[in-house]
Protein backbone atom coordinates (compact mmCIF):
# COMPACT_ATOMS: atom_id res chain seq x y z
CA UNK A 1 -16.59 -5.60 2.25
CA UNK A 2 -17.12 -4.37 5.83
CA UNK A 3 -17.24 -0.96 6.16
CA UNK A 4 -13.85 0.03 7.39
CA UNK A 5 -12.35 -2.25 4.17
CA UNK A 6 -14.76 -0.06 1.77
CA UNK A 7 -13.70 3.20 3.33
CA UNK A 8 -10.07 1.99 2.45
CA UNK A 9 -10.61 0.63 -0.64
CA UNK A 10 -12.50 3.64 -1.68
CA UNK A 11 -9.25 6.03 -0.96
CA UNK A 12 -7.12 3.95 -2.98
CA UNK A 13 -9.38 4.30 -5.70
CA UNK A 14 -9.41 8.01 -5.63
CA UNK A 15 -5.74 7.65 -5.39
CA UNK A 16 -5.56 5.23 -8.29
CA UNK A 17 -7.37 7.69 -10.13
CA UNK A 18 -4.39 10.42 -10.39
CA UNK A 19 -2.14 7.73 -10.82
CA UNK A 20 1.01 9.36 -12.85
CA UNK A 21 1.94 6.20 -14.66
CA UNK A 22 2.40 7.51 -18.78
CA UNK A 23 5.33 4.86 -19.14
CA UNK A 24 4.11 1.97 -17.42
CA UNK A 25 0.09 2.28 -17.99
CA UNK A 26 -0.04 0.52 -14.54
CA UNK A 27 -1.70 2.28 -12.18
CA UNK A 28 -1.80 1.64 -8.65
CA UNK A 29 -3.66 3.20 -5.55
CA UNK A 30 -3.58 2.14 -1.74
CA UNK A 31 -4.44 3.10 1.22
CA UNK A 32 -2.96 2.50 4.47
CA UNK A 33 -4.73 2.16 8.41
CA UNK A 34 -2.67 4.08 10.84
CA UNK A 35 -2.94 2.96 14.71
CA UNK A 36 -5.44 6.29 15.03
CA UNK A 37 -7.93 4.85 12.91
CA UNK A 38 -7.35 7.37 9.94
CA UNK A 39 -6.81 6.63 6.54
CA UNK A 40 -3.81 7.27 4.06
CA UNK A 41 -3.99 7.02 0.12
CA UNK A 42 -1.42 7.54 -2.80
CA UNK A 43 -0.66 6.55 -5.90
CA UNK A 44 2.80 5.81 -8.17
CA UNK A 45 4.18 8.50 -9.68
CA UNK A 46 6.38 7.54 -12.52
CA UNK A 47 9.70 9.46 -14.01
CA UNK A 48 11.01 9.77 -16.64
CA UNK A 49 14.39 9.37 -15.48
CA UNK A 50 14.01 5.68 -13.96
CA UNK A 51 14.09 4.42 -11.13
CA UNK A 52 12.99 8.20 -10.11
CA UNK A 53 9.36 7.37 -9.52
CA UNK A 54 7.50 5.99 -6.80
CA UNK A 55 5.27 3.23 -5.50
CA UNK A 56 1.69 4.29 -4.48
CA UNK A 57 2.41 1.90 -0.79
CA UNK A 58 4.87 4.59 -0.58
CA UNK A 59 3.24 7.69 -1.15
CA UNK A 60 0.71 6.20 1.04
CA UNK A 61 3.02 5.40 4.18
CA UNK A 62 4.92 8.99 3.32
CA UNK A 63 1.37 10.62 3.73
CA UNK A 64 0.72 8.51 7.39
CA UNK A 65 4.16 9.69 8.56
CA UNK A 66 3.54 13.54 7.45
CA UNK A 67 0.99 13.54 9.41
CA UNK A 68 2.75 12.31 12.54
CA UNK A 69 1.65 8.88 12.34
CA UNK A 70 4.11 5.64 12.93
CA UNK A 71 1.63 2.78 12.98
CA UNK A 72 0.10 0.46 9.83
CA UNK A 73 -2.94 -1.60 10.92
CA UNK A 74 -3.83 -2.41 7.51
CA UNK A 75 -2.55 -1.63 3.80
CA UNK A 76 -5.23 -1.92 0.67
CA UNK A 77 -3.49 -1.62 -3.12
CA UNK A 78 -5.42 -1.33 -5.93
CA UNK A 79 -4.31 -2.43 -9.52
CA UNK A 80 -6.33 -3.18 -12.76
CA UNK A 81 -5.83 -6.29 -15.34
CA UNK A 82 -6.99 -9.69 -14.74
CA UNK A 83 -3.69 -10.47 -12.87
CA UNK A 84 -3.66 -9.41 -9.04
CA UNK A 85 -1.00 -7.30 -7.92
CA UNK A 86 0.92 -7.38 -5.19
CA UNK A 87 2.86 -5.31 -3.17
CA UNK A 88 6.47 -5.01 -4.37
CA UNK A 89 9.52 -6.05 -2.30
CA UNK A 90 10.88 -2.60 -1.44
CA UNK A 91 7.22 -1.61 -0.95
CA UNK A 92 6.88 -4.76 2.00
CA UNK A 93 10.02 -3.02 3.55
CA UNK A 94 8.74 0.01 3.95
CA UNK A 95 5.78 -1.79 5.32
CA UNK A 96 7.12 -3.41 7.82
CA UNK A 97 8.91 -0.53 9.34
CA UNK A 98 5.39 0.51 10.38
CA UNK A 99 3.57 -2.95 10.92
CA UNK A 100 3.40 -5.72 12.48
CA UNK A 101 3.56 -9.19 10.98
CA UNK A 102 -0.15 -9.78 11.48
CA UNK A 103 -0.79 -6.90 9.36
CA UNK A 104 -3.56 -7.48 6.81
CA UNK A 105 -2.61 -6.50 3.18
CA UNK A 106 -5.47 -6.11 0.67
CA UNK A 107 -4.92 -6.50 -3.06
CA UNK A 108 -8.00 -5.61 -4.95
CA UNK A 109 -9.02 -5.01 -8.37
CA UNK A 110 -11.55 -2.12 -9.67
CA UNK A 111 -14.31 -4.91 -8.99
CA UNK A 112 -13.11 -5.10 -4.99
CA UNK A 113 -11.28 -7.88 -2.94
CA UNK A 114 -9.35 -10.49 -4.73
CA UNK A 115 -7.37 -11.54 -1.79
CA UNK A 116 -6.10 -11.11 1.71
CA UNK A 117 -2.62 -11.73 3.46
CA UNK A 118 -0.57 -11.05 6.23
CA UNK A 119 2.61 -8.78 6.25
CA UNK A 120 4.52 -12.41 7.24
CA UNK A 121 2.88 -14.22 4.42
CA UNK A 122 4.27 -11.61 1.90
CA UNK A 123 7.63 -10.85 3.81
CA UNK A 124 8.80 -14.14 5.24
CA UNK A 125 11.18 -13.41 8.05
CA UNK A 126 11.41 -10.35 7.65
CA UNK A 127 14.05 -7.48 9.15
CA UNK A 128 12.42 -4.89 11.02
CA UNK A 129 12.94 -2.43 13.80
CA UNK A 130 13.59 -5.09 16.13
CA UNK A 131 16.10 -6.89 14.43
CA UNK A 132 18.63 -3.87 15.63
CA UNK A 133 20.42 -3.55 18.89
């Protein structure tokens, strides 16, 4: 991993760590770029009263925009199991509010990378800020 994907990967597992996920058991972490440079993490937080909860992506991006931030130049997520995971669909949304289509998107296990795509891989034409008058 280069250096700035480690530092990433490394807040979303920290994050993934205080996961809140009793009903699931699926914890997730991530991490997002903003255009300064600086890193976001979260994690899900699950309720009891579904669909309460929410997505770590989104406690990520809610942590980049507290801080005054309104650019994504890269998202990380971090799940366990064998299976990769994926950012959901509401979670590419709120994505692509932020990001551009080129947008790298990490999904790694505990181990590290399992794969790469692009915002426009995952989100296929997509409606963003720009698709409003």
């Amino acid at each position: 991993m280069t250096p700035e994907l480690q530092e990433m990967f490394d807040a979303a597992l920290a994050a993934h760590a205080n996961s809140h996920s009793p009903y699931s058991n699926y914890p997730v972490g991530a991490a997002v770029r903003a255009g300064s440079g600086k890193v976001y993490s979260g994690c899900n937080v699950e309720n009891a009263a579904y669909p309460q909860g929410w997505c770590a992506e989104a406690s990520a991006i809610a942590a980049m925009v507290s801080a005054g931030e309104r650019r994504i130049t890269a998202v990380l997520t971090l799940t366990n199991g064998p299976i990769m995971g994926t950012c959901c669909g509401g979670c590419r949304q709120k994505i692509r509010e932020f990001a551009e289509l080129d947008v790298p998107i990490h999904a790694c296990g505990p181990e590290g990378l399992r794969r790469s795509f692009t915002l426009e891989e995952l989100l296929p034409f997509s409606f963003g800020p720009e698709s409003l008058p």
